[in-house]
C-alpha atoms as a PDB file:
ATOM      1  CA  UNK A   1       2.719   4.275 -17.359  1.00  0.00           C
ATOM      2  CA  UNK A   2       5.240   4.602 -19.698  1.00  0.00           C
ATOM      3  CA  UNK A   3       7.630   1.645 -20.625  1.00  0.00           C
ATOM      4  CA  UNK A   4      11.557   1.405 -20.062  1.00  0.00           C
ATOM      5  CA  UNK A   5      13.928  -0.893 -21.095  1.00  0.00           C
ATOM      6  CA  UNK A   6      15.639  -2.664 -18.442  1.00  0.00           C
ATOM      7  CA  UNK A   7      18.573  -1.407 -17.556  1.00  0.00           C
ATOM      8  CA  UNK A   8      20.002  -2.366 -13.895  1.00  0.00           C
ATOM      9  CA  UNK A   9      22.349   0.609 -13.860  1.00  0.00           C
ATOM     10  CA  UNK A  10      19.787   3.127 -14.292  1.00  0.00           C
ATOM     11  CA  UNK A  11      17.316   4.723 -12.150  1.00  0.00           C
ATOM     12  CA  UNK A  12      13.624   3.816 -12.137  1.00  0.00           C
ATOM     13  CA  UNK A  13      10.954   6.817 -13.132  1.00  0.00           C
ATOM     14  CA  UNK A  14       7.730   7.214 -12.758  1.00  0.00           C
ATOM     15  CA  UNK A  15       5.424  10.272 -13.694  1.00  0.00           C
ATOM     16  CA  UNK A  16       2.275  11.615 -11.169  1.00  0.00           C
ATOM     17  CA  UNK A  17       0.462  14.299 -10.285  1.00  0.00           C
ATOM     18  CA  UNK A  18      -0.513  16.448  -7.021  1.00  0.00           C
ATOM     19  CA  UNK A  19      -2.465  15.726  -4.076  1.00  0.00           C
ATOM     20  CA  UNK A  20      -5.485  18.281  -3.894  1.00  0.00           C
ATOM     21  CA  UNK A  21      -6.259  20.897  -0.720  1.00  0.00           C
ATOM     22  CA  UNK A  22      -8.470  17.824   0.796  1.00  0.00           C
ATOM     23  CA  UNK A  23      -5.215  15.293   0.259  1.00  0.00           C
ATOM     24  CA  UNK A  24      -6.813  13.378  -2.331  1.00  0.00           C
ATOM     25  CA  UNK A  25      -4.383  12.062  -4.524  1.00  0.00           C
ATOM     26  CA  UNK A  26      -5.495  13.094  -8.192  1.00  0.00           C
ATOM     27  CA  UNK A  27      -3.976  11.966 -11.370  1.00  0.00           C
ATOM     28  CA  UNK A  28      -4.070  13.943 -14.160  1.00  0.00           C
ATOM     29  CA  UNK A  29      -1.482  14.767 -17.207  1.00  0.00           C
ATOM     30  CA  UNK A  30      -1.075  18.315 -16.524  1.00  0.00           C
ATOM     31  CA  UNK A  31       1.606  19.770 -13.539  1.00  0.00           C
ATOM     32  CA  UNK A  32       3.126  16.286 -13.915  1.00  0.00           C
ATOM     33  CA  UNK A  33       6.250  15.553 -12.265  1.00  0.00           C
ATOM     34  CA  UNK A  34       9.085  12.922 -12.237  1.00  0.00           C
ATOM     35  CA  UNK A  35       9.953  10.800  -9.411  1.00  0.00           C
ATOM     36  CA  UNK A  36      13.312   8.688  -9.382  1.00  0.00           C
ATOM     37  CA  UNK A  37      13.302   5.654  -7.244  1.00  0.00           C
ATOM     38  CA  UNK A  38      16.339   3.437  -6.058  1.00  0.00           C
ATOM     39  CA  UNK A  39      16.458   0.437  -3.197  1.00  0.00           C
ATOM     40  CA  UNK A  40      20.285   0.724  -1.668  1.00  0.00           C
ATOM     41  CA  UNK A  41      21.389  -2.339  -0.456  1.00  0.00           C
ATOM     42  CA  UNK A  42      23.058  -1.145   3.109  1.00  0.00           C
ATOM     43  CA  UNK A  43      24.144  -4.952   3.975  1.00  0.00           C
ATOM     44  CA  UNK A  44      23.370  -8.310   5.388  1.00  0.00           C
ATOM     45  CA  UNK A  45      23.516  -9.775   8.706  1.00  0.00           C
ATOM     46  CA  UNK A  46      22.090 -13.197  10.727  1.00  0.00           C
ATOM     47  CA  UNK A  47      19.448 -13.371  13.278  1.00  0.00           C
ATOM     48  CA  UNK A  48      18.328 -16.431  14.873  1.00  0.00           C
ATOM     49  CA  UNK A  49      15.438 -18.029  12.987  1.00  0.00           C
ATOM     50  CA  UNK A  50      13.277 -18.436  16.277  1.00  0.00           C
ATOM     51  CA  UNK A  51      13.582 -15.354  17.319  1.00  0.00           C
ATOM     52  CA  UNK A  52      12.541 -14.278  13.399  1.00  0.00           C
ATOM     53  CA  UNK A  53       9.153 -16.343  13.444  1.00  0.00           C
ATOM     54  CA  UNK A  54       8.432 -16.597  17.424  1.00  0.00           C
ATOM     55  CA  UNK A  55       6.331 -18.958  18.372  1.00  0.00           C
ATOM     56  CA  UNK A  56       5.924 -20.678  14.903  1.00  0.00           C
ATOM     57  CA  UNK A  57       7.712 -23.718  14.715  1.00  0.00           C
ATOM     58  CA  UNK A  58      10.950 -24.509  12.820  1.00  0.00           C
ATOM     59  CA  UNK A  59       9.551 -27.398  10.741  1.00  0.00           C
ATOM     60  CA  UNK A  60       7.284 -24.931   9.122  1.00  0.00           C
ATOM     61  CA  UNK A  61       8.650 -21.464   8.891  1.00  0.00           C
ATOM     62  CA  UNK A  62      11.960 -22.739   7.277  1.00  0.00           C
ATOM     63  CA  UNK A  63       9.804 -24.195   4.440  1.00  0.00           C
ATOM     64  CA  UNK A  64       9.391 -20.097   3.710  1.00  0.00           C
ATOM     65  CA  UNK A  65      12.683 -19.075   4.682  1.00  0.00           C
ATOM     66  CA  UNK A  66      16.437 -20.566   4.975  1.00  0.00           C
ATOM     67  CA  UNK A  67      18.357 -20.953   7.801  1.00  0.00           C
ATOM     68  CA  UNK A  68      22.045 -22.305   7.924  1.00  0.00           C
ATOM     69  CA  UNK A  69      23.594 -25.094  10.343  1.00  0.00           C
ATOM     70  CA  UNK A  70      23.165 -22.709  13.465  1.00  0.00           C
ATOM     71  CA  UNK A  71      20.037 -22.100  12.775  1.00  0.00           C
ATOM     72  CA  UNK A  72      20.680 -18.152  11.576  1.00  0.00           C
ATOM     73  CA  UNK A  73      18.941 -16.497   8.972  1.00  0.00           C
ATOM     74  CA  UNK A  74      20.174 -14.431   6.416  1.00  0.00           C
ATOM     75  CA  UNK A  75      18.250 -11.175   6.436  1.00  0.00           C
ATOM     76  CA  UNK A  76      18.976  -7.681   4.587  1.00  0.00           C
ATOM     77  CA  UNK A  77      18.874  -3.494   5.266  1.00  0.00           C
ATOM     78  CA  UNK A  78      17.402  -2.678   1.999  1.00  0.00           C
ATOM     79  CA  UNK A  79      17.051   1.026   2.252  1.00  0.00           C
ATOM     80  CA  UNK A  80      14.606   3.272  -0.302  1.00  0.00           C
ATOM     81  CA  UNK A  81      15.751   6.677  -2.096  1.00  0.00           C
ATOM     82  CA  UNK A  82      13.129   8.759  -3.347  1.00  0.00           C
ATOM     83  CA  UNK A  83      14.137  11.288  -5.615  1.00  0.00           C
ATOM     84  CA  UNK A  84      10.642  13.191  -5.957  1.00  0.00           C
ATOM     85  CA  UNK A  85      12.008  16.050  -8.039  1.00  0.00           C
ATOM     86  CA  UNK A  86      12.317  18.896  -5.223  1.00  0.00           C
ATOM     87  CA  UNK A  87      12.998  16.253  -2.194  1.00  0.00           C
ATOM     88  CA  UNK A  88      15.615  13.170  -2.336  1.00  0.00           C
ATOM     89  CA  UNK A  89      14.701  11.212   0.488  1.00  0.00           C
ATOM     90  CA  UNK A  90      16.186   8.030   2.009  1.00  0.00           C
ATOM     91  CA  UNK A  91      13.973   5.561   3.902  1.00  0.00           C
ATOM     92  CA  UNK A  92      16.214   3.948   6.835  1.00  0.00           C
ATOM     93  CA  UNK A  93      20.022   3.597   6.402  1.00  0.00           C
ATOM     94  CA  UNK A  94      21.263   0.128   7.646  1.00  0.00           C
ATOM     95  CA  UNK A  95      23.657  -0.029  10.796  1.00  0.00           C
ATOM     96  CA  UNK A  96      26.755   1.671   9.463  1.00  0.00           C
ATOM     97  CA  UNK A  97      30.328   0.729  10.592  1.00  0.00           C
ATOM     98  CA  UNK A  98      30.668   2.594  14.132  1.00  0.00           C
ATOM     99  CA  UNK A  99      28.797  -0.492  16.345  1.00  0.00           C
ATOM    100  CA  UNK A 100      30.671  -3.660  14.206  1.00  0.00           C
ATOM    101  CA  UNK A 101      33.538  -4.797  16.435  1.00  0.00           C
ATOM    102  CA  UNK A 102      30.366  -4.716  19.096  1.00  0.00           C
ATOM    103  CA  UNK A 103      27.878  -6.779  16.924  1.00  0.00           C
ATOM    104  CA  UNK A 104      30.201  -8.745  15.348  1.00  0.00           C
ATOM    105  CA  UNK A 105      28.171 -11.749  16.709  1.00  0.00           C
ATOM    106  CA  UNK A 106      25.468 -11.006  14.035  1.00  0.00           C
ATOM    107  CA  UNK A 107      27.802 -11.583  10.915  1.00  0.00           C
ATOM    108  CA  UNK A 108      27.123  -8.395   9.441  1.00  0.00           C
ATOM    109  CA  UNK A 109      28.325  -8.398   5.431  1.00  0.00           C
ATOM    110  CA  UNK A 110      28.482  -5.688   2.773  1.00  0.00           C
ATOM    111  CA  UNK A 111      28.329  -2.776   4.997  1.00  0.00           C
ATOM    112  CA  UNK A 112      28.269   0.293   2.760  1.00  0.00           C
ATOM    113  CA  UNK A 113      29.426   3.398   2.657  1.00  0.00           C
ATOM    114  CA  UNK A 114      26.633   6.114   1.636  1.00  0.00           C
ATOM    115  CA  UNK A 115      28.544   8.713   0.174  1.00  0.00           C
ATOM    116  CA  UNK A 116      30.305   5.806  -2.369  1.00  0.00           C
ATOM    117  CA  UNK A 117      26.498   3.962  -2.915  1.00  0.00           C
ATOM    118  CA  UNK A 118      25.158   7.493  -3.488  1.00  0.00           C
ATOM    119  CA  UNK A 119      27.809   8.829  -6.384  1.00  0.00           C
ATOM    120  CA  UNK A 120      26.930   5.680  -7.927  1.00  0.00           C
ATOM    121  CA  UNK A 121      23.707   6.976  -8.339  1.00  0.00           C
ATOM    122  CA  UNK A 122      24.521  10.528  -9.388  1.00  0.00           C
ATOM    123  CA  UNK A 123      24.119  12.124  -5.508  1.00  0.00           C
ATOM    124  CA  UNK A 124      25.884  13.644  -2.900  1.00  0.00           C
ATOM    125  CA  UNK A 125      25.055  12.852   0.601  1.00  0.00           C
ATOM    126  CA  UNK A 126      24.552  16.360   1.180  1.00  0.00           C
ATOM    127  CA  UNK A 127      21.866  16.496  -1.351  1.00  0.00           C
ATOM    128  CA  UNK A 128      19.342  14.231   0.799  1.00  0.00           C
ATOM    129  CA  UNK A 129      16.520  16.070   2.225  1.00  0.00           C
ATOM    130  CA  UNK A 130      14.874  13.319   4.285  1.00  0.00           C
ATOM    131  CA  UNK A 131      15.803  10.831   6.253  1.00  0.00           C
ATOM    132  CA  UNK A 132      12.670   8.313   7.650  1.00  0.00           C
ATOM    133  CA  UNK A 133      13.849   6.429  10.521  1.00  0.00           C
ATOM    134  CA  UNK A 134      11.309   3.455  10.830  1.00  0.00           C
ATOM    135  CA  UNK A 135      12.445   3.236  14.053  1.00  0.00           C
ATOM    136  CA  UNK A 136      15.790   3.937  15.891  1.00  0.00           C
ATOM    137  CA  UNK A 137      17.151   0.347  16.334  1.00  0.00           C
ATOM    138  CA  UNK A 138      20.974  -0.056  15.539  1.00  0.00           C
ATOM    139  CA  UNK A 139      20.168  -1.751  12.393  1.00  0.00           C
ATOM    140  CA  UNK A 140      17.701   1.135  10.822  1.00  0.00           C
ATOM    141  CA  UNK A 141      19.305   4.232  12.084  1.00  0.00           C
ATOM    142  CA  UNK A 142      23.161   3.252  12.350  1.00  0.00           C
ATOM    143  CA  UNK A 143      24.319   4.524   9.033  1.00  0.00           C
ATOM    144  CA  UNK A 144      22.899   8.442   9.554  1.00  0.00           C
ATOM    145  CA  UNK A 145      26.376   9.355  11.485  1.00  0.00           C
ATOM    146  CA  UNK A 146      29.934   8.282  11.480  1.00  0.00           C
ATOM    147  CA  UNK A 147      33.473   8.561  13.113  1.00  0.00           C
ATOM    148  CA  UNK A 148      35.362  12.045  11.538  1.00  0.00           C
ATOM    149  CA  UNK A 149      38.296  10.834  10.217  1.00  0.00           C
ATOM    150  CA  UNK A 150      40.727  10.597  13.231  1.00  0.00           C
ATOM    151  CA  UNK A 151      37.219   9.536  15.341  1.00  0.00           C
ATOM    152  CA  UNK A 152      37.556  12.138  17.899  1.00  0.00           C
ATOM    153  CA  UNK A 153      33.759  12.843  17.195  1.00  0.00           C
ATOM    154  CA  UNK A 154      30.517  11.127  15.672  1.00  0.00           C
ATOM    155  CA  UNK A 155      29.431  13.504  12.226  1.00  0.00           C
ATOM    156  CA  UNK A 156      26.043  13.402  10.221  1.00  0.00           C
ATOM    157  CA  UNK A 157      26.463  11.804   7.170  1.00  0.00           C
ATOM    158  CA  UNK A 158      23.524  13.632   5.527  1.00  0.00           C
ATOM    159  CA  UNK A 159      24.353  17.431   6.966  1.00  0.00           C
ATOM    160  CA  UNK A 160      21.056  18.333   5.114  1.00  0.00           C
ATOM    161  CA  UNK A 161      18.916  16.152   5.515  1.00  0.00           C
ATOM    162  CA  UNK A 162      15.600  16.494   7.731  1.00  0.00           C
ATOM    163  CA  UNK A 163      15.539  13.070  10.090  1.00  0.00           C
ATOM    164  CA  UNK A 164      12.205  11.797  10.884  1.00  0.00           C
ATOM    165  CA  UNK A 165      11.102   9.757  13.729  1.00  0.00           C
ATOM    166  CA  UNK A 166       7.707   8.394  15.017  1.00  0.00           C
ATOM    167  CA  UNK A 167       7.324  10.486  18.597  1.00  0.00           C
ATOM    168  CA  UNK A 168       6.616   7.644  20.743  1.00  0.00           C
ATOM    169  CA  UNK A 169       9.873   6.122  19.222  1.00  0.00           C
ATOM    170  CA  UNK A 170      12.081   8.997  19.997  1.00  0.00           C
ATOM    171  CA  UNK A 171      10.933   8.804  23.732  1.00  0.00           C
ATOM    172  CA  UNK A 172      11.165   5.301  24.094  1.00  0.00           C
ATOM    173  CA  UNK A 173      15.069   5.654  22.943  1.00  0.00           C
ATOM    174  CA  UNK A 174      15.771   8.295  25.554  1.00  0.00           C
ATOM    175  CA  UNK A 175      14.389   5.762  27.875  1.00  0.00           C
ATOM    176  CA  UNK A 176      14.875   2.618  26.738  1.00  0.00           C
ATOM    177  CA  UNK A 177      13.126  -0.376  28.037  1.00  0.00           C
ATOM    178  CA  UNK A 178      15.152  -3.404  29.091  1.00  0.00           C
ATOM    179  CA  UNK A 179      14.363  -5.560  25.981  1.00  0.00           C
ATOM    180  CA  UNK A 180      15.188  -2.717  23.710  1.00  0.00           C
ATOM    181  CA  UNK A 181      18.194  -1.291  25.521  1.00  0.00           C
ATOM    182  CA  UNK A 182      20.849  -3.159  24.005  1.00  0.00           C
ATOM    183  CA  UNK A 183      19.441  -1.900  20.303  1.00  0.00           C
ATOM    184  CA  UNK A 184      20.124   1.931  21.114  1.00  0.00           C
ATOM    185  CA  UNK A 185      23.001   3.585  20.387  1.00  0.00           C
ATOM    186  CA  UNK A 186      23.235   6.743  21.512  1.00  0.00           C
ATOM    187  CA  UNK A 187      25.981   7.692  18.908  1.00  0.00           C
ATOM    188  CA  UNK A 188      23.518   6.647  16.171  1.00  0.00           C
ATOM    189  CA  UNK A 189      20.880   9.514  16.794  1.00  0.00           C
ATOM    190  CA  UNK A 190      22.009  12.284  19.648  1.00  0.00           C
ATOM    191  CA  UNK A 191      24.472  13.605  17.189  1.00  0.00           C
ATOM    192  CA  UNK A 192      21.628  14.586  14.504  1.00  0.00           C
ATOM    193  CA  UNK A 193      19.322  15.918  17.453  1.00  0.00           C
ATOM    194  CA  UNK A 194      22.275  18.141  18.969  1.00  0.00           C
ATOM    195  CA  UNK A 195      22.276  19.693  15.548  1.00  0.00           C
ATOM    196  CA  UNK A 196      18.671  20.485  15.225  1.00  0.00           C
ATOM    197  CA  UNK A 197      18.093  17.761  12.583  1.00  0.00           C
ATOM    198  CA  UNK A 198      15.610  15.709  14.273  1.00  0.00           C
ATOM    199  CA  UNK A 199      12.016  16.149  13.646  1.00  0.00           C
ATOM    200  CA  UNK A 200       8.867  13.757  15.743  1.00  0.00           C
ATOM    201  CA  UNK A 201       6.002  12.480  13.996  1.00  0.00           C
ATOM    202  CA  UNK A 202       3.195  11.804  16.924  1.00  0.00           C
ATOM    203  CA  UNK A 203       0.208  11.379  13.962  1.00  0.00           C
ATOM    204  CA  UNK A 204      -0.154  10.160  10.004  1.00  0.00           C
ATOM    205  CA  UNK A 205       1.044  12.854   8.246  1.00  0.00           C
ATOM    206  CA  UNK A 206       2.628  13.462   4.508  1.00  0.00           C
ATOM    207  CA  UNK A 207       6.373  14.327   4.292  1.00  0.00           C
ATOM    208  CA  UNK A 208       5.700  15.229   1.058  1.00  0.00           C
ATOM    209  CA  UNK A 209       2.784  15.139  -1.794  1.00  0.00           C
ATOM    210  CA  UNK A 210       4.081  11.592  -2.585  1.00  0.00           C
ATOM    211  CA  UNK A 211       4.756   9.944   0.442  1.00  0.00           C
ATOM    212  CA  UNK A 212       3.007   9.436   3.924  1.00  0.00           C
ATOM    213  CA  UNK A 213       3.889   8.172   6.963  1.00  0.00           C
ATOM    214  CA  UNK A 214       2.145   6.234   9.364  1.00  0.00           C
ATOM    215  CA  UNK A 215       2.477   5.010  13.167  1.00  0.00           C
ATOM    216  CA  UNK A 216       2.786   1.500  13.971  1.00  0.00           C
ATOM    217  CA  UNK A 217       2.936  -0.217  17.833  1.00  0.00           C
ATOM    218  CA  UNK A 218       4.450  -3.731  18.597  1.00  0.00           C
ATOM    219  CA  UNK A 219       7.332  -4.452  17.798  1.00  0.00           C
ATOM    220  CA  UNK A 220       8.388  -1.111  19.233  1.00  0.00           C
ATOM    221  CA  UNK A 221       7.075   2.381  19.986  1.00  0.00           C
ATOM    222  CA  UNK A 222       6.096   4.776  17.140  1.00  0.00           C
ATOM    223  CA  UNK A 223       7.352   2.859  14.344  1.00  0.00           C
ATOM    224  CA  UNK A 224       7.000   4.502  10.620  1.00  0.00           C
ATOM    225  CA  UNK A 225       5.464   2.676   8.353  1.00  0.00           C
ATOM    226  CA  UNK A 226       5.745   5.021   4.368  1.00  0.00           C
ATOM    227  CA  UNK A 227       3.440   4.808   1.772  1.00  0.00           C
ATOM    228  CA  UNK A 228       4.584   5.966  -1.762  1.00  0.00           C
ATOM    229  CA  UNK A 229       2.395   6.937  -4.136  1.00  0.00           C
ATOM    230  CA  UNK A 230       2.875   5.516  -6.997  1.00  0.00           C
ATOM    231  CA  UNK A 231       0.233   6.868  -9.628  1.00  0.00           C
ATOM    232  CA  UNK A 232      -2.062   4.274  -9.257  1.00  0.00           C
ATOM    233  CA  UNK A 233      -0.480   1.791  -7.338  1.00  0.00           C
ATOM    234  CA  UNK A 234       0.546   2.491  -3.505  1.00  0.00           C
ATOM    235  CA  UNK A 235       4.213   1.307  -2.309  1.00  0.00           C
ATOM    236  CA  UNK A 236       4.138   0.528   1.620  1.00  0.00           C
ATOM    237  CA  UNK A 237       7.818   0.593   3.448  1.00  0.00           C
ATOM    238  CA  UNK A 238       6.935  -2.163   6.037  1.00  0.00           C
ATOM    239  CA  UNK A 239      10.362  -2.075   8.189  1.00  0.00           C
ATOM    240  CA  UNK A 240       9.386  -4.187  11.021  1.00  0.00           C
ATOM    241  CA  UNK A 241       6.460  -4.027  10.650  1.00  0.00           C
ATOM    242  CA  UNK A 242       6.428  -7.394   8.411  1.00  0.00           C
ATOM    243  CA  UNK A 243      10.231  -7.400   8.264  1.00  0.00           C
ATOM    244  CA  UNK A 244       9.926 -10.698   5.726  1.00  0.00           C
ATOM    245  CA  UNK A 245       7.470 -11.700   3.147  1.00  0.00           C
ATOM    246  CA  UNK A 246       7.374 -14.931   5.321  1.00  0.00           C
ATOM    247  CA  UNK A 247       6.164 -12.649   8.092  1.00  0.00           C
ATOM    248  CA  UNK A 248       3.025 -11.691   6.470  1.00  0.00           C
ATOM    249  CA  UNK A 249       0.704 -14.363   7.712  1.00  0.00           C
ATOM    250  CA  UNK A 250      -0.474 -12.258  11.071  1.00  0.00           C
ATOM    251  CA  UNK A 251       0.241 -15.242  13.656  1.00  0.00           C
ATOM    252  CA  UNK A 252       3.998 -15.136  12.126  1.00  0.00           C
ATOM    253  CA  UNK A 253       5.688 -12.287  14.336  1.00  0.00           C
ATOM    254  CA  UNK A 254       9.080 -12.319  15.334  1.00  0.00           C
ATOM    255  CA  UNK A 255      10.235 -12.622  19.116  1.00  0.00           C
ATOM    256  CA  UNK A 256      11.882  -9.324  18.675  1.00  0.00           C
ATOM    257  CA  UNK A 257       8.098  -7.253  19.030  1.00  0.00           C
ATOM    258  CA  UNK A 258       8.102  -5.885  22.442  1.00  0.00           C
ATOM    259  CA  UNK A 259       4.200  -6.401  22.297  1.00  0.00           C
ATOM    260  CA  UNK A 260       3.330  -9.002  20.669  1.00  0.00           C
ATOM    261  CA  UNK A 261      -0.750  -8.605  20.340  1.00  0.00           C
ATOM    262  CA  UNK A 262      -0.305  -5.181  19.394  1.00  0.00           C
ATOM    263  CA  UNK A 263       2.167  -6.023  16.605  1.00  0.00           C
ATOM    264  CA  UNK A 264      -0.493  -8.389  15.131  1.00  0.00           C
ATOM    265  CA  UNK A 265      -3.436  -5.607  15.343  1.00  0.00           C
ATOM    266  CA  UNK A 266      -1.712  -3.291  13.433  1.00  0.00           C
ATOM    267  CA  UNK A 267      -0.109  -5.937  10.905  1.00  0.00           C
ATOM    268  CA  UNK A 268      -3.769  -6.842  10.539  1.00  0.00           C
ATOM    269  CA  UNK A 269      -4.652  -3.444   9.815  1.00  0.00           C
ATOM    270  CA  UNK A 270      -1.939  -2.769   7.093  1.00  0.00           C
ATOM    271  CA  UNK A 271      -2.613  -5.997   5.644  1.00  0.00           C
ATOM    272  CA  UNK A 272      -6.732  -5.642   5.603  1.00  0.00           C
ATOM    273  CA  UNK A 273      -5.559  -2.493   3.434  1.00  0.00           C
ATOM    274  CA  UNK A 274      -2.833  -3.412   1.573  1.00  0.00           C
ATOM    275  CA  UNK A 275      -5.896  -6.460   0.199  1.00  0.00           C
ATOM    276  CA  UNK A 276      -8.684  -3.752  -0.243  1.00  0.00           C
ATOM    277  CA  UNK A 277      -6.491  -1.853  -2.312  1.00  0.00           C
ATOM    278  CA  UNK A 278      -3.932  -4.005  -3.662  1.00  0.00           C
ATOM    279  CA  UNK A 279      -1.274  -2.433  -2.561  1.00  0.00           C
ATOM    280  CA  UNK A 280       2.630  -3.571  -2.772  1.00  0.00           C
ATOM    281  CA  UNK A 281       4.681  -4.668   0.379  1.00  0.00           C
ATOM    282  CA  UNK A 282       7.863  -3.240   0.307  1.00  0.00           C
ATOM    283  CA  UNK A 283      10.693  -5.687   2.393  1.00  0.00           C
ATOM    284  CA  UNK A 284      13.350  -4.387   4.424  1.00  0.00           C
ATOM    285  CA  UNK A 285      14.782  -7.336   5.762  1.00  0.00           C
ATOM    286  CA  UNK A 286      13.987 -10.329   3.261  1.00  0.00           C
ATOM    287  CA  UNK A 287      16.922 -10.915   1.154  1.00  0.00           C
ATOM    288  CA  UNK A 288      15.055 -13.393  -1.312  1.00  0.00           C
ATOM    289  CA  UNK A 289      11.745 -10.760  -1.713  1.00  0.00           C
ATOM    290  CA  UNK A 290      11.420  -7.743  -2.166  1.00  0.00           C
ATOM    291  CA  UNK A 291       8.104  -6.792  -2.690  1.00  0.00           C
ATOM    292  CA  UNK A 292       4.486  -8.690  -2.772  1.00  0.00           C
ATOM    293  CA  UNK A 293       1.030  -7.873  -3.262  1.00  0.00           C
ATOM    294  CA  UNK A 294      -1.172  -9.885  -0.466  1.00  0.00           C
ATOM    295  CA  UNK A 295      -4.611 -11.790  -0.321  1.00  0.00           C
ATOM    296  CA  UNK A 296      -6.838 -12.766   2.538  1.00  0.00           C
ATOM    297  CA  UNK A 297      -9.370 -16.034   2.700  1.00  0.00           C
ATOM    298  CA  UNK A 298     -11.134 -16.182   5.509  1.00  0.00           C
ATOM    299  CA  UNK A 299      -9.199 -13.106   7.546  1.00  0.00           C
ATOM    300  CA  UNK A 300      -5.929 -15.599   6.997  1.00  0.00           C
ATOM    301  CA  UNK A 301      -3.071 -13.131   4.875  1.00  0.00           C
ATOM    302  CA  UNK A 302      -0.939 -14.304   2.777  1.00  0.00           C
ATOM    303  CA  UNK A 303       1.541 -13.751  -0.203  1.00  0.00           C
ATOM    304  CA  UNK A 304      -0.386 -13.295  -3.329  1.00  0.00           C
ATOM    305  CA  UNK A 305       2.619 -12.341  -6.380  1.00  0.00           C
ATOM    306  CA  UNK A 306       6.347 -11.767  -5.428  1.00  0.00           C
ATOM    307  CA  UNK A 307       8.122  -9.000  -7.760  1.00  0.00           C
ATOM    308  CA  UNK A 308      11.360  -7.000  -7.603  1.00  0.00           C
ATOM    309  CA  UNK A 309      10.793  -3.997  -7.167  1.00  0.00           C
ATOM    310  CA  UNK A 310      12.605  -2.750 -10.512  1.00  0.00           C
ATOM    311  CA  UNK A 311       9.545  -5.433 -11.959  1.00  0.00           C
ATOM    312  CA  UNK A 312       6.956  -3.447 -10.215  1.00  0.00           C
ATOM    313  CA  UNK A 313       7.998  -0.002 -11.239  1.00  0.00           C
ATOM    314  CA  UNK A 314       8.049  -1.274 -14.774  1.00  0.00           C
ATOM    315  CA  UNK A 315       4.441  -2.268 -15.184  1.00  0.00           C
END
């Protein structure tokens, strides 16, 4: 991979190939493209450190992460644009500003406004392609519509853009449980299904060449886990997955997973992975890491190297 000088107000690019007719990934130097990456920083909020770790005890899961005098932890809405060359696609896109007289209660800082965040980077909102929803809690899915201007009516803020959600997910929402009710909005995601912009993902499947997504169960239905080829390295967008690099041990779950033994099979499965072929964790949430490469001794998981991911782009 080639080498750039750093430069923080410039885009990252990488160079790759294809994959084949049999969805092997190949790499070659001929019919090589460009790929533009960028993390957008959608805002911060606070959640309650118990409910972040569960069961875990205070005494040893703020040794890994901060809380303040309440108790509340800072956590982030990093979001993911991929720019692959013929798709621009954004991985989640925070909470947005319609629900934040409603959640005040959470602190939320920074909010940002997409269309501003995106001519910093040389887009339009109208130029996105994709949108992945991880999953269609406030805090993942909020920032895909707005108000109009005099808000007589919620608008997409990526007109575009293909919106893709995890089946199970999208069913779940229509009919929410009662943990999960109060995280639905219908104002976040009926707007882009009324205009035909909604697509379901009910198996693995690539959005593109370069990325795939993949279902994950626990802390909700049909959440979408993406994996981002990057030549030889493999970026995984975790969501809540493992929301924190603190998370990653597999006993660490938050008391936000609605199933709490599922959540840790299929963390144990992305993690058993992620070791066999040292691939990168991509954080959402954690606003002190944002990436890590994992180990495992004796089936117990845990943070191997921390990096930015500007650092791991740059290797």
């Amino acid at each position: 991979m080639q080498k750039y000088k750093k430069n923080d107000n410039q885009p990252i690019v990488l160079y790759f190939s294809e994959i084949n007719n049999d969805n092997f990934i190949t790499f070659k130097t001929l019919d090589i493209k460009k790929m533009i990456i960028n993390k957008i920083e959608a805002g911060t909020f606070y959640v309650d450190g118990g409910a972040a770790f569960g069961v875990v005890p205070k005494v040893v899961w703020q040794k890994r992460y901060p809380c303040n005098d309440e108790n509340y932890c800072k956590v982030g809405m990093r979001c993911l644009l991929i720019d692959t060359g013929t798709r621009k696609i954004l991985i989640d896109t925070g909470t947005g500003d319609k629900q934040l007289d409603y959640l005040k209660y959470y602190g939320f800082e920074g909010v940002i406004n997409f269309d501003d965040e995106l001519e910093k980077l040389d887009y339009k909102s109208a130029d996105i392609t994709d949108v992945i929803f991880t999953h269609l809690h406030f805090d993942h899915c909020g920032g895909a519509t707005r108000y109009n201007a005099d808000k007589s009516a919620v608008e997409l803020v990526f007109p575009n853009a293909t919106h893709w959600v995890g089946e199970a997910q999208w069913k779940n929402f229509l009919n929410p449980n009662v943990r999960e009710g109060d995280s639905y909005f219908k104002e976040n995601v009926m707007p882009i299904f009324d205009a035909g912009k909604l697509k379901t993902v009910s198996e693995n499947q690539f959005v593109c060449p370069e990325l795939e997504v993949r279902l994950y169960s626990g802390h909700t239905f049909g959440q979408l886990a993406s994996y981002i080829s990057l030549g030889a390295k493999t970026l995984i967008y975790c969501g809540d997955v493992i929301p924190l690099a603190a998370n990653v041990p597999l006993a660490w779950i938050s008391s936000y997973d609605i199933f709490p033994l599922t959540a840790m099979e299929d963390k144990k499965k992305l993690l058993d992975e992620a070791v066999e072929k040292e691939q990168i964790l991509f954080f959402e949430h954690d606003v002190y890491t944002e990436c890590c490469t994992v180990t495992a001794n004796y089936s117990k998981h845990k943070v191997l190297e921390t990096f930015t991911l500007d650092q791991i782009l740059r290797l």
